[in-house]
PDB file of N, CA and C in Angstrom:
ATOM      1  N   UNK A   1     180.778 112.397  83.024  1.00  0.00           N
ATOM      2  CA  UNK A   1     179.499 112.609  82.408  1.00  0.00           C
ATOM      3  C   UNK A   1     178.737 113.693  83.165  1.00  0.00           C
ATOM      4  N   UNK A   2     177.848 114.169  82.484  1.00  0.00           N
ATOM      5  CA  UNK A   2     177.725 115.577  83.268  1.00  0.00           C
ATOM      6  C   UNK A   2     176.254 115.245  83.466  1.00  0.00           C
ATOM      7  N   UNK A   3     175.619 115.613  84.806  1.00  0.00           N
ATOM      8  CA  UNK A   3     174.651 115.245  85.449  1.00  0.00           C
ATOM      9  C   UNK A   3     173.497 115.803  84.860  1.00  0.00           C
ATOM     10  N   UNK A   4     172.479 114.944  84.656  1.00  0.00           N
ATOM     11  CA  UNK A   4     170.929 115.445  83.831  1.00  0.00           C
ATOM     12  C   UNK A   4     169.707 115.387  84.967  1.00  0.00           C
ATOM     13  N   UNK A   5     168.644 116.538  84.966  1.00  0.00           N
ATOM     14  CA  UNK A   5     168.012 116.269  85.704  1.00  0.00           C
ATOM     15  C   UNK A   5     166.687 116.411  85.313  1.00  0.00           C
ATOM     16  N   UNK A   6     165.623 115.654  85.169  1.00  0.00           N
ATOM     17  CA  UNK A   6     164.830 114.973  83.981  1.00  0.00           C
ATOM     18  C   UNK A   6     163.787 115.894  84.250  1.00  0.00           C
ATOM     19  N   UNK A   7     163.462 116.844  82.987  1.00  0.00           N
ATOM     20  CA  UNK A   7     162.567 118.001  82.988  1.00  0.00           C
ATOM     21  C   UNK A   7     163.168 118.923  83.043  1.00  0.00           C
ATOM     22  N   UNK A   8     164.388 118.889  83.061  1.00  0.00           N
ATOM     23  CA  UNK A   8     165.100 120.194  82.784  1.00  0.00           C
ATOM     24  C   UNK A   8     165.611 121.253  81.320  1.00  0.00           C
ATOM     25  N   UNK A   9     164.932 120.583  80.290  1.00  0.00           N
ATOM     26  CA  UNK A   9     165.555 121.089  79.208  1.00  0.00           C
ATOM     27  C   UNK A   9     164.287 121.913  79.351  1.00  0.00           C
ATOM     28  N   UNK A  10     165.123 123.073  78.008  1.00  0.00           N
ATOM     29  CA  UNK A  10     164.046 124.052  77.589  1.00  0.00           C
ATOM     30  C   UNK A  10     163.563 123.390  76.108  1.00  0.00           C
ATOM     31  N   UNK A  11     162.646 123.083  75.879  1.00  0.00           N
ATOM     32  CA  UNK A  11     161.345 122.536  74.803  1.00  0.00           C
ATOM     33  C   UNK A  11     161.051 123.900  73.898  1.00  0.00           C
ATOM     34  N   UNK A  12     161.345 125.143  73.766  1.00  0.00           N
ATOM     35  CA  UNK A  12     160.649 125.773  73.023  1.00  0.00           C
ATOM     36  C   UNK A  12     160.500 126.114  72.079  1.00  0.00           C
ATOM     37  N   UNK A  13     161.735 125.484  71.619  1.00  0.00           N
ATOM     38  CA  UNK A  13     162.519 125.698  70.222  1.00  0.00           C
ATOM     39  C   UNK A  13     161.995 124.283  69.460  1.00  0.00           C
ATOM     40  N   UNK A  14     162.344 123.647  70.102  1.00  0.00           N
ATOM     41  CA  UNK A  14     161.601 121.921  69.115  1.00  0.00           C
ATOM     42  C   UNK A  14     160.055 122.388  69.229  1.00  0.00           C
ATOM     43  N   UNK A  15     159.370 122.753  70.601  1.00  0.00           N
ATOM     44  CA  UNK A  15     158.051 123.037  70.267  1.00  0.00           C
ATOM     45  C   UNK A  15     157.665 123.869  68.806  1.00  0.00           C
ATOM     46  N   UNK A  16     158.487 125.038  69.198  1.00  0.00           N
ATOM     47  CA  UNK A  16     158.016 125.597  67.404  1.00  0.00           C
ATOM     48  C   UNK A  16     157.992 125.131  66.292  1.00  0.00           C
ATOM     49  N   UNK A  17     159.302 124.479  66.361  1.00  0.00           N
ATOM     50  CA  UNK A  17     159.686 123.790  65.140  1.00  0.00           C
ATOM     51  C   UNK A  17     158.422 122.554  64.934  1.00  0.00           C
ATOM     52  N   UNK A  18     158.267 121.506  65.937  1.00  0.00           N
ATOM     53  CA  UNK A  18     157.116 120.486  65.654  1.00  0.00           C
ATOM     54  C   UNK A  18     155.635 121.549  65.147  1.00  0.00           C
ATOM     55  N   UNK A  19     155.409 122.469  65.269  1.00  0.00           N
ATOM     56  CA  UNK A  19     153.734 123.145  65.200  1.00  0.00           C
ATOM     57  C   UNK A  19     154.244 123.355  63.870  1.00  0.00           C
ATOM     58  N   UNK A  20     155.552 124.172  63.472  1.00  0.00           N
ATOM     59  CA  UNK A  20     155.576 124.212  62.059  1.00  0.00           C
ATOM     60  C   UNK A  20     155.209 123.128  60.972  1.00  0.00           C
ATOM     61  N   UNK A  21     156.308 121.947  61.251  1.00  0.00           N
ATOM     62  CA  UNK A  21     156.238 121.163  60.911  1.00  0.00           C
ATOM     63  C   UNK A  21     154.355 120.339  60.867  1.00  0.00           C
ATOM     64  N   UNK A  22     153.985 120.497  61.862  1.00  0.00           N
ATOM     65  CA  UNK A  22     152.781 119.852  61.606  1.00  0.00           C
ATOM     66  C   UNK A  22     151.581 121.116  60.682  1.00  0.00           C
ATOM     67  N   UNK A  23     152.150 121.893  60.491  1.00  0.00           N
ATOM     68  CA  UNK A  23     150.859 123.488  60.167  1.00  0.00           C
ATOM     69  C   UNK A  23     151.140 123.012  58.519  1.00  0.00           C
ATOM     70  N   UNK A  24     152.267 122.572  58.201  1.00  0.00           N
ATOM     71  CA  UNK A  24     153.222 122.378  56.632  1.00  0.00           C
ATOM     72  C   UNK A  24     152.079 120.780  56.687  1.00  0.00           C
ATOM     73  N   UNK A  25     152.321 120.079  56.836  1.00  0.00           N
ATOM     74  CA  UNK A  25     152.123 118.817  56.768  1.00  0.00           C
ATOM     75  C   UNK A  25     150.394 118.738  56.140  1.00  0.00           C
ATOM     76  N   UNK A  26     149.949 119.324  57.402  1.00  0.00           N
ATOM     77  CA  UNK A  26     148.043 119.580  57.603  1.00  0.00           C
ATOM     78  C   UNK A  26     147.786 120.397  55.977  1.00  0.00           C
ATOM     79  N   UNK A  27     148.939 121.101  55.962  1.00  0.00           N
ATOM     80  CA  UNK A  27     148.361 122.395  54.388  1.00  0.00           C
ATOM     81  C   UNK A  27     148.800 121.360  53.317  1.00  0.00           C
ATOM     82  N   UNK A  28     149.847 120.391  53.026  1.00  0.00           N
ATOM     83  CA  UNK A  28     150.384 119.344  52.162  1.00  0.00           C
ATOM     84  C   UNK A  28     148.711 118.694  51.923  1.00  0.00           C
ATOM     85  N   UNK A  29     148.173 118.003  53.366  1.00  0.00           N
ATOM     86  CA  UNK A  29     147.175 116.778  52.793  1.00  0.00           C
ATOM     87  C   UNK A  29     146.253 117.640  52.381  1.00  0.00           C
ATOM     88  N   UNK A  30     146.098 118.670  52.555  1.00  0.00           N
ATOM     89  CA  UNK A  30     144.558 119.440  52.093  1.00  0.00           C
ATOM     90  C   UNK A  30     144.823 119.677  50.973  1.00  0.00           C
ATOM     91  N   UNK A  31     145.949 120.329  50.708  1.00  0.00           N
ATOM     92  CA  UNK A  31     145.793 120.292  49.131  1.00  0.00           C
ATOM     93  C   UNK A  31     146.418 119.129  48.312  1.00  0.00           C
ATOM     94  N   UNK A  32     146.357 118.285  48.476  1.00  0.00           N
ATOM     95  CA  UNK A  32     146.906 116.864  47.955  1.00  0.00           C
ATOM     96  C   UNK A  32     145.159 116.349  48.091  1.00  0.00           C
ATOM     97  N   UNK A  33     144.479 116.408  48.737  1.00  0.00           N
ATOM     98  CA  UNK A  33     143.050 116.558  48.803  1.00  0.00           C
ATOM     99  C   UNK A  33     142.416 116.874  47.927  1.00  0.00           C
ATOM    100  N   UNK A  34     142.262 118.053  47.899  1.00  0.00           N
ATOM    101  CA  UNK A  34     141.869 118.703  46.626  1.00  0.00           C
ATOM    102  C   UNK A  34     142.374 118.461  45.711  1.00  0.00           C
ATOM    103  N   UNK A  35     143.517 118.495  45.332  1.00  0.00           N
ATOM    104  CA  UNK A  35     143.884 118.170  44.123  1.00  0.00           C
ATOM    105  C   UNK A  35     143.514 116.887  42.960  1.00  0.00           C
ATOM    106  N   UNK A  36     143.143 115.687  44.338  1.00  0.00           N
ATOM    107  CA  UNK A  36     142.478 114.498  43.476  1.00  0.00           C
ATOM    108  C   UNK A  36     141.364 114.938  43.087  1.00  0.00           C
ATOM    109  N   UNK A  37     140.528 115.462  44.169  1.00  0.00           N
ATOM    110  CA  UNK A  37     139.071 115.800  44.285  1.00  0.00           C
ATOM    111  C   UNK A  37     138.491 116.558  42.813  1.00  0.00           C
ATOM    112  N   UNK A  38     140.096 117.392  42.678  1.00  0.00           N
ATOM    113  CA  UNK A  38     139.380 117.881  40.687  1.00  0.00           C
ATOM    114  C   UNK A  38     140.290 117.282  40.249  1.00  0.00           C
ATOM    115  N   UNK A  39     140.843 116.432  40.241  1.00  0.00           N
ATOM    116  CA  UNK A  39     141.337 115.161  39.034  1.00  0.00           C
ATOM    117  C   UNK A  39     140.323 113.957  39.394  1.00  0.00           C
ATOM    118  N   UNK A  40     139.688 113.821  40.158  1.00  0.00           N
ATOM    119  CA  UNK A  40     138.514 112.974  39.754  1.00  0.00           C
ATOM    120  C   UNK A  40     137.397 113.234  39.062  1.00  0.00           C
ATOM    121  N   UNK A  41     137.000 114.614  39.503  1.00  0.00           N
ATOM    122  CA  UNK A  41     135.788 115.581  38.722  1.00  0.00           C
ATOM    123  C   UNK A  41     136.233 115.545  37.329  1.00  0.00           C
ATOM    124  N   UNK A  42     137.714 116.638  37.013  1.00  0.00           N
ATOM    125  CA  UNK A  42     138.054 116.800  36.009  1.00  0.00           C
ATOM    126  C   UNK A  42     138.366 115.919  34.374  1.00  0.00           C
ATOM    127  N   UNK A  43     138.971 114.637  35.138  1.00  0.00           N
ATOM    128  CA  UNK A  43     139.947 113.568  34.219  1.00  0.00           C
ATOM    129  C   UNK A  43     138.788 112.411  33.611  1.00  0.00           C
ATOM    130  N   UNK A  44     137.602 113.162  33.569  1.00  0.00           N
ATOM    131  CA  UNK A  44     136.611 111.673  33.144  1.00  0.00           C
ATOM    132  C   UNK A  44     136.908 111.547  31.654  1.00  0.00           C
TER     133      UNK A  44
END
């Protein structure tokens, strides 16, 4: 087994990937937001 030494990985690549992932997510609820916001206005 090949020896690990804790804090040694490089993070920068999952770091990007998680900010993406959360920048996608944050723009999903806002406009899933809005979107009720004029189907509540709109759908009376």
């Amino acid at each position: 087994m090949a020896d690990h030494e804790h804090g040694s990985m490089n993070t920068d690549t999952q770091e990007k990937t998680y900010n993406s992932f959360m920048n996608f997510v944050t723009k999903a609820v806002i406009a899933i937001i809005a979107f009720l916001v004029l189907l509540a206005i709109f759908a009376r």
